[in-house]
PDB file of N, CA and C in Angstrom:
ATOM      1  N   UNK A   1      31.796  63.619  49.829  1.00  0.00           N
ATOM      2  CA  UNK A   1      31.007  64.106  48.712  1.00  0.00           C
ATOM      3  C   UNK A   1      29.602  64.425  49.216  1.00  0.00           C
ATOM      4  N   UNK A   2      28.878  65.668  49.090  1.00  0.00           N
ATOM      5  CA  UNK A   2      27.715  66.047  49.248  1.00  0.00           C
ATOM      6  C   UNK A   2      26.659  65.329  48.269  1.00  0.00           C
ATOM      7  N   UNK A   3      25.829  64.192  49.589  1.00  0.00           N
ATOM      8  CA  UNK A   3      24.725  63.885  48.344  1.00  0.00           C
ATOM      9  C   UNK A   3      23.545  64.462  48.531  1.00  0.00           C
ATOM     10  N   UNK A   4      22.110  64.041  47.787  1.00  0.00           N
ATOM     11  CA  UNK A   4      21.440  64.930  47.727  1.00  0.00           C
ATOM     12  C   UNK A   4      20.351  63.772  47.946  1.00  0.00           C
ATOM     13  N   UNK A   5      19.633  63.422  48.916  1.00  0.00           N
ATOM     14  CA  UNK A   5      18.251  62.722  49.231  1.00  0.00           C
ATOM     15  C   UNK A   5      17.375  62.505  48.263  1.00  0.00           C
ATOM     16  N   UNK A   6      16.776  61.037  48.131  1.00  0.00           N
ATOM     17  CA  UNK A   6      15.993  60.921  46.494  1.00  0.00           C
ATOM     18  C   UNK A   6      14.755  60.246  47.571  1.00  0.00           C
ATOM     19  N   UNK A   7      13.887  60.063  47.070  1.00  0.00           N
ATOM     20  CA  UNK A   7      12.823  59.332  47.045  1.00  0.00           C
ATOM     21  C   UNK A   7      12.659  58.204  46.518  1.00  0.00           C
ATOM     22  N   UNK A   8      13.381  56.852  47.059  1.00  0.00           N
ATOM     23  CA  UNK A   8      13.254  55.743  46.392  1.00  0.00           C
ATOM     24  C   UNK A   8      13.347  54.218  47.028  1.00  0.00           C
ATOM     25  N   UNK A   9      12.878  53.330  46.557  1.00  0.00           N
ATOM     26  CA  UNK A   9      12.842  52.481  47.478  1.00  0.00           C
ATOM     27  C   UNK A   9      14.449  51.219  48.060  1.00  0.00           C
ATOM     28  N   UNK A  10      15.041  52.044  46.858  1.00  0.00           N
ATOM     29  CA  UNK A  10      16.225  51.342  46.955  1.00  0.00           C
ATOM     30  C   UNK A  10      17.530  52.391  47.395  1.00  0.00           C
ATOM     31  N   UNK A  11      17.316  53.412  46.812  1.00  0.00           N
ATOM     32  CA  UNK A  11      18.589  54.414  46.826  1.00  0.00           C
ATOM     33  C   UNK A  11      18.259  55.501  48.082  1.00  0.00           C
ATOM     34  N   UNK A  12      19.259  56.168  48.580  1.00  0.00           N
ATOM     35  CA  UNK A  12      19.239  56.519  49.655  1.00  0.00           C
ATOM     36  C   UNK A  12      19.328  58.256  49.089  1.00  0.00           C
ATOM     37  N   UNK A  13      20.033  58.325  48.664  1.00  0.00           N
ATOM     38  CA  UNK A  13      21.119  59.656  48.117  1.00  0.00           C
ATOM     39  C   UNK A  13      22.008  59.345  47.180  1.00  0.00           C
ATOM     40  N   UNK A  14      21.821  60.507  46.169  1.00  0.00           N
ATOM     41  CA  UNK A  14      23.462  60.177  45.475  1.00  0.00           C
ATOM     42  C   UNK A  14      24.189  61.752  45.075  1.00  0.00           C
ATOM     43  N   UNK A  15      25.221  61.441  45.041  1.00  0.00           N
ATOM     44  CA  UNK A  15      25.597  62.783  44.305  1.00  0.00           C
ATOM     45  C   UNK A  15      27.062  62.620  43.187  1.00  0.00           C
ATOM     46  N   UNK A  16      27.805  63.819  43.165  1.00  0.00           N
ATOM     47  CA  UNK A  16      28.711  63.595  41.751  1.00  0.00           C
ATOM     48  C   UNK A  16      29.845  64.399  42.180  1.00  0.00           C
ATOM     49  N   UNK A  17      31.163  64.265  41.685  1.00  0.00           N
ATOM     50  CA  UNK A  17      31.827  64.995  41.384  1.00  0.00           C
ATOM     51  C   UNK A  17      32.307  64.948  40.169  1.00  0.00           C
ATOM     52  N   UNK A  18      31.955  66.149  39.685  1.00  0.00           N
ATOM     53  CA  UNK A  18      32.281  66.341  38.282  1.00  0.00           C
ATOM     54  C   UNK A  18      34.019  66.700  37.687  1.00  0.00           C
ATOM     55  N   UNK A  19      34.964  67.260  38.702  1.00  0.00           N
ATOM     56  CA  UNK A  19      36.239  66.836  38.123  1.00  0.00           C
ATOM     57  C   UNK A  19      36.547  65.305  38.242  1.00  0.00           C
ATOM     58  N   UNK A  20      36.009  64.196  39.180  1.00  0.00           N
ATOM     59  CA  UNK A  20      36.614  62.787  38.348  1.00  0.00           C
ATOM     60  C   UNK A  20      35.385  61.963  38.106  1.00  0.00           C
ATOM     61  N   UNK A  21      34.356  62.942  37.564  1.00  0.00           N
ATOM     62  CA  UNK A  21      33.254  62.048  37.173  1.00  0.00           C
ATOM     63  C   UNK A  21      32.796  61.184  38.558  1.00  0.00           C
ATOM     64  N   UNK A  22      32.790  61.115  39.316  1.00  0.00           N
ATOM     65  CA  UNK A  22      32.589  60.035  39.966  1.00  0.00           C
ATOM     66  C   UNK A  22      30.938  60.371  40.620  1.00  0.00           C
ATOM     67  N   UNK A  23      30.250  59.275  40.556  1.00  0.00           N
ATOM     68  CA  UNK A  23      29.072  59.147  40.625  1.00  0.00           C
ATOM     69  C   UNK A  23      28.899  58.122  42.403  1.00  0.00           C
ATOM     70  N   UNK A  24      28.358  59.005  43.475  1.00  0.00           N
ATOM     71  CA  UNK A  24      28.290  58.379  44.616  1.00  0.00           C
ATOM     72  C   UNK A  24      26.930  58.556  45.100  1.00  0.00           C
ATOM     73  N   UNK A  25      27.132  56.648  45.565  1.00  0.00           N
ATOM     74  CA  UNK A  25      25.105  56.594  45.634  1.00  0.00           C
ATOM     75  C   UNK A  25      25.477  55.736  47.331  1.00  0.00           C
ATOM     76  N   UNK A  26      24.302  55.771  48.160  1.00  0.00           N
ATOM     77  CA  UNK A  26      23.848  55.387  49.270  1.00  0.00           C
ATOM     78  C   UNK A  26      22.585  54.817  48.942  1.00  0.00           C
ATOM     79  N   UNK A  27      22.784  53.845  49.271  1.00  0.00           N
ATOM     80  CA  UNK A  27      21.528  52.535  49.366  1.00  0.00           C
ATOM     81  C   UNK A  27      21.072  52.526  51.018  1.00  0.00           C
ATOM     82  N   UNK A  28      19.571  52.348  50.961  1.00  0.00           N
ATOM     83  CA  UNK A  28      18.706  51.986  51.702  1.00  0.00           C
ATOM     84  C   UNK A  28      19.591  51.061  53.073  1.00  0.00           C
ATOM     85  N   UNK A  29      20.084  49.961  52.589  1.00  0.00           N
ATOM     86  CA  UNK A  29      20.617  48.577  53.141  1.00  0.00           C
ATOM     87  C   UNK A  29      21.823  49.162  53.785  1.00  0.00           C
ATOM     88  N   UNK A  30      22.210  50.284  53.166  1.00  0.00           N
ATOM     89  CA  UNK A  30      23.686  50.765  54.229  1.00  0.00           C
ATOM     90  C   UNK A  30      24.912  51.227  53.057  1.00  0.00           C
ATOM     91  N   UNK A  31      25.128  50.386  52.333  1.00  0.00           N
ATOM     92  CA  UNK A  31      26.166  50.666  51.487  1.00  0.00           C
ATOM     93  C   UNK A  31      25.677  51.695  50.929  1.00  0.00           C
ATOM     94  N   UNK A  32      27.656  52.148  50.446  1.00  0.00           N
ATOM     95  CA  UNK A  32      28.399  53.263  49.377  1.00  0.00           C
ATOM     96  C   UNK A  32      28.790  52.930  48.523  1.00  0.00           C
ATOM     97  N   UNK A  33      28.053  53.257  47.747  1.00  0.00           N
ATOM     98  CA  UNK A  33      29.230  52.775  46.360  1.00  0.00           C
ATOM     99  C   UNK A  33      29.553  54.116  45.124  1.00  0.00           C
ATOM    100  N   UNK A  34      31.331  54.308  44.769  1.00  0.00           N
ATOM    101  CA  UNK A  34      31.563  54.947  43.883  1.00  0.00           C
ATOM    102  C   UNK A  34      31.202  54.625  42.389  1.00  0.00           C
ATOM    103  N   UNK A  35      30.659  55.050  41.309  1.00  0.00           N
ATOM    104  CA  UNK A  35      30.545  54.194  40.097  1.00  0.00           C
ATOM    105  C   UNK A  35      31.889  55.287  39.538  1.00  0.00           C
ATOM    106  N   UNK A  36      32.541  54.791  38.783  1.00  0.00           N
ATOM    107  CA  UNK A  36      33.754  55.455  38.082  1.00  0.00           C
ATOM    108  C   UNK A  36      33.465  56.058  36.461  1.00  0.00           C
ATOM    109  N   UNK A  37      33.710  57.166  36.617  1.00  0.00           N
ATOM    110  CA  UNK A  37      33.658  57.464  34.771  1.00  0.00           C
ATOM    111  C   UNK A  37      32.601  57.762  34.530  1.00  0.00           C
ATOM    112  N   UNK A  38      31.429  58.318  35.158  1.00  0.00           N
ATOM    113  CA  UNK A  38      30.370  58.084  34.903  1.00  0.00           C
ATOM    114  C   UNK A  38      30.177  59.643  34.246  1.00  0.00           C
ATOM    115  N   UNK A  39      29.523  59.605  33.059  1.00  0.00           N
ATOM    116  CA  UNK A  39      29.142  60.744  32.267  1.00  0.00           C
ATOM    117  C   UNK A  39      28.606  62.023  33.408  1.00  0.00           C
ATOM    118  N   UNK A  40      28.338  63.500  33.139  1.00  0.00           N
ATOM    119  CA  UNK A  40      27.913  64.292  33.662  1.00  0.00           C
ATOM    120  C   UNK A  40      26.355  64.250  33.264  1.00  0.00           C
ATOM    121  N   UNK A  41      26.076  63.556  31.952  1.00  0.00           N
ATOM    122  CA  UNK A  41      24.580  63.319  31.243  1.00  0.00           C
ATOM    123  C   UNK A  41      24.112  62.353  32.240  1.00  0.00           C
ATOM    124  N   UNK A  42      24.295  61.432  32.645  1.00  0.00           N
ATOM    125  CA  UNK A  42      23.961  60.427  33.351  1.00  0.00           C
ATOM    126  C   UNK A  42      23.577  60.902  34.611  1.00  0.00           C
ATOM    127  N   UNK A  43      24.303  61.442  35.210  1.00  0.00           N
ATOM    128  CA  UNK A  43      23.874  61.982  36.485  1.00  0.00           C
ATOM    129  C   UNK A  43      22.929  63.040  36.399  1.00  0.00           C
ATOM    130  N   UNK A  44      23.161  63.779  35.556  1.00  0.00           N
ATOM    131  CA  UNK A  44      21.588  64.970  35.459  1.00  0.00           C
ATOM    132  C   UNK A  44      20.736  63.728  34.938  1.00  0.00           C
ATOM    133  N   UNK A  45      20.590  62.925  34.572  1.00  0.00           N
ATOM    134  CA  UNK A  45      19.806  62.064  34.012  1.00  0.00           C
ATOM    135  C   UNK A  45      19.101  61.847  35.529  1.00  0.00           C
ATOM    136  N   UNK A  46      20.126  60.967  36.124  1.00  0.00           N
ATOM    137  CA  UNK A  46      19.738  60.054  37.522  1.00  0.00           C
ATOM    138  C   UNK A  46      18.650  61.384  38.002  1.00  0.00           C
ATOM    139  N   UNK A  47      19.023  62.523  38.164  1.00  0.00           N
ATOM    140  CA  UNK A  47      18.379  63.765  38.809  1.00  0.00           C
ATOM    141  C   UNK A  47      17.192  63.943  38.767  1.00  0.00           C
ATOM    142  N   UNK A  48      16.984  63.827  37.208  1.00  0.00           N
ATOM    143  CA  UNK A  48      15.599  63.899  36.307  1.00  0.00           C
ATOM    144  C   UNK A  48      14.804  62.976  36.401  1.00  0.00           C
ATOM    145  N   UNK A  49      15.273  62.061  36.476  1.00  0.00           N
ATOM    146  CA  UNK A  49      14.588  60.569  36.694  1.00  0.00           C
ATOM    147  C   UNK A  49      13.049  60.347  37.347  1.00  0.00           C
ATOM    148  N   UNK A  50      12.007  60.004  37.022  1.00  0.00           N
ATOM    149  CA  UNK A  50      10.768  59.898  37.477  1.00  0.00           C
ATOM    150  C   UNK A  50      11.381  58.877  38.429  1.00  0.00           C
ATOM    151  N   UNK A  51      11.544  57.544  37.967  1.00  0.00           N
ATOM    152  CA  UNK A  51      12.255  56.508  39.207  1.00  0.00           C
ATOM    153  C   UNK A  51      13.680  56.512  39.368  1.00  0.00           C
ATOM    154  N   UNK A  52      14.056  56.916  40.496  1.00  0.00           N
ATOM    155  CA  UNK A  52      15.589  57.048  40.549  1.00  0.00           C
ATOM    156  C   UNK A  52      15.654  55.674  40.735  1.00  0.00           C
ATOM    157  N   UNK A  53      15.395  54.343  41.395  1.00  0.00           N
ATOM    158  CA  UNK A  53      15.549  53.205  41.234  1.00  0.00           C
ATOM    159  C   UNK A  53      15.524  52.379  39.951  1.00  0.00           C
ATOM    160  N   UNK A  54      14.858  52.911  39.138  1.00  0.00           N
ATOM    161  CA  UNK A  54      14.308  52.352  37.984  1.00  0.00           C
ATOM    162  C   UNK A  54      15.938  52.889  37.006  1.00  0.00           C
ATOM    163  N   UNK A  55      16.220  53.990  37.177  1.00  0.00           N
ATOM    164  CA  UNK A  55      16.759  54.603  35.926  1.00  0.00           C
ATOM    165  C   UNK A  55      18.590  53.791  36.540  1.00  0.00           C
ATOM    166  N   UNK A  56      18.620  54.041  37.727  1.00  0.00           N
ATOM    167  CA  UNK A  56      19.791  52.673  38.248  1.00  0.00           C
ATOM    168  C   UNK A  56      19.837  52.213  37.620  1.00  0.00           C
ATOM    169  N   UNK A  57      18.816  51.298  37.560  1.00  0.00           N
ATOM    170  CA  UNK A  57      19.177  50.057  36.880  1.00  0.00           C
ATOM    171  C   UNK A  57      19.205  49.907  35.562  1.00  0.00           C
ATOM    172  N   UNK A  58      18.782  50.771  34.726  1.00  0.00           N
ATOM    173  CA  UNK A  58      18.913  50.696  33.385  1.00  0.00           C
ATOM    174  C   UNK A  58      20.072  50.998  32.494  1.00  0.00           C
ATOM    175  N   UNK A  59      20.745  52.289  33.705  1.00  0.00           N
ATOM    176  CA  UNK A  59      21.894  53.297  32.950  1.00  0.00           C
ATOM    177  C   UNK A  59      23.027  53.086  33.542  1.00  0.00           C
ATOM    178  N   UNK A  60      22.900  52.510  34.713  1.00  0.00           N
ATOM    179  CA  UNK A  60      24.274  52.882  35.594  1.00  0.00           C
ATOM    180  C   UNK A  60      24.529  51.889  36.368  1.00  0.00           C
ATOM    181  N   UNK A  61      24.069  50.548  36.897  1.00  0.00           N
ATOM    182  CA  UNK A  61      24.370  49.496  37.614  1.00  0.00           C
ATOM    183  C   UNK A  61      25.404  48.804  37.095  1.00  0.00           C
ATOM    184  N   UNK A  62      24.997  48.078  35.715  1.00  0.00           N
ATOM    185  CA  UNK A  62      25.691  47.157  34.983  1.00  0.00           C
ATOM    186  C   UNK A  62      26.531  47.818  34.255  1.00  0.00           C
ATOM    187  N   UNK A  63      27.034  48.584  33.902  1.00  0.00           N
ATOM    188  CA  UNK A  63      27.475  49.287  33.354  1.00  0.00           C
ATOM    189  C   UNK A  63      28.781  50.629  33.332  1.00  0.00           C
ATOM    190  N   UNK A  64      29.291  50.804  34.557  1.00  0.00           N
ATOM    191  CA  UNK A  64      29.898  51.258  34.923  1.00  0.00           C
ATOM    192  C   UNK A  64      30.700  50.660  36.349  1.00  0.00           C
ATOM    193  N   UNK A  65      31.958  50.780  36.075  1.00  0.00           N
ATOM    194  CA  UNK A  65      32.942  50.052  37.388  1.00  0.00           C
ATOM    195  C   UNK A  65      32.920  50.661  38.651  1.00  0.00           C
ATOM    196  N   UNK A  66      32.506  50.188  39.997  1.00  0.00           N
ATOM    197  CA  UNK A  66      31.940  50.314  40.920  1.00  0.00           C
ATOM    198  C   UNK A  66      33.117  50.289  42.261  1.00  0.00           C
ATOM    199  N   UNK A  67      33.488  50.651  42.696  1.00  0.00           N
ATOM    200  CA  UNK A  67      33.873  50.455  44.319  1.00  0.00           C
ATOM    201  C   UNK A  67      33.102  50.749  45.481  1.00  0.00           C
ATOM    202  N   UNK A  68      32.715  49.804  46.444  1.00  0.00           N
ATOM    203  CA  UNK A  68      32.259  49.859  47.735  1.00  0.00           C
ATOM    204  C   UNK A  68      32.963  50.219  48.552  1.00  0.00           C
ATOM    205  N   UNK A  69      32.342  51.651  49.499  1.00  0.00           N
ATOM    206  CA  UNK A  69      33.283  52.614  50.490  1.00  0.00           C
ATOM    207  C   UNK A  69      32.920  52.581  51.961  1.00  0.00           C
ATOM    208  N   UNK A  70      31.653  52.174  51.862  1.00  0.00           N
ATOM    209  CA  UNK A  70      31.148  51.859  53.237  1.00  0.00           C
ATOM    210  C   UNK A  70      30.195  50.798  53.560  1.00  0.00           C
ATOM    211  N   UNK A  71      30.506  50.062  54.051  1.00  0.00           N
ATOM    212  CA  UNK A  71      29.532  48.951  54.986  1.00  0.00           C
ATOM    213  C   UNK A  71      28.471  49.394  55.891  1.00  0.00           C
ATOM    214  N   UNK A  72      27.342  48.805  55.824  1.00  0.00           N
ATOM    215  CA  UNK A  72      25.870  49.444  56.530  1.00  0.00           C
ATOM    216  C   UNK A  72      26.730  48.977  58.136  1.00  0.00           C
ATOM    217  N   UNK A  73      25.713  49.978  58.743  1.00  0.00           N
ATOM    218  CA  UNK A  73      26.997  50.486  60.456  1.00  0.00           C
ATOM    219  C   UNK A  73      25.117  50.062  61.095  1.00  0.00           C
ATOM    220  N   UNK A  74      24.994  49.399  62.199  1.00  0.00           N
ATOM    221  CA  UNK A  74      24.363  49.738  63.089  1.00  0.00           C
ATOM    222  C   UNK A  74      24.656  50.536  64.427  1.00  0.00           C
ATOM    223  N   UNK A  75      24.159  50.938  65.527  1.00  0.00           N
ATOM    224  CA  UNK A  75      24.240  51.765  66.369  1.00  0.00           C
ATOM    225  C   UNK A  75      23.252  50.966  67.842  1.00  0.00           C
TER     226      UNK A  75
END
């Protein structure tokens, strides 16, 4: 999934696919995580967002069912 680079102190990138909804974010720390079901409003939301960290946590952390896809990799 193509994500798109944010400015934040927690989130790395996120992006969407809009045929299964699926909402994919990259954290700072290394992890992937899919959120499932996640509205198409929500994600233009996340987009819009003055704090993309901030709006995480309000709209989309707790709130939507999550799978982890990748483990932070050192080199």
């Amino acid at each position: 999934m193509l994500r798109i680079r944010v400015s934040s102190s927690d989130l790395q990138s996120f992006g969407y696919d809009a045929t299964t909804c699926t909402l994919e974010i990259k954290f700072h720390s290394g992890g992937i995580y899919q959120y499932l079901k996640v509205p198409e409003a929500i994600f233009r939301g996340q987009m819009a967002a003055y704090s993309q960290g901030k709006y995480f946590h309000a709209y989309i952390k707790d709130l939507y069912y999550y799978q982890k896809i990748a483990l932070k990799t050192t080199h």
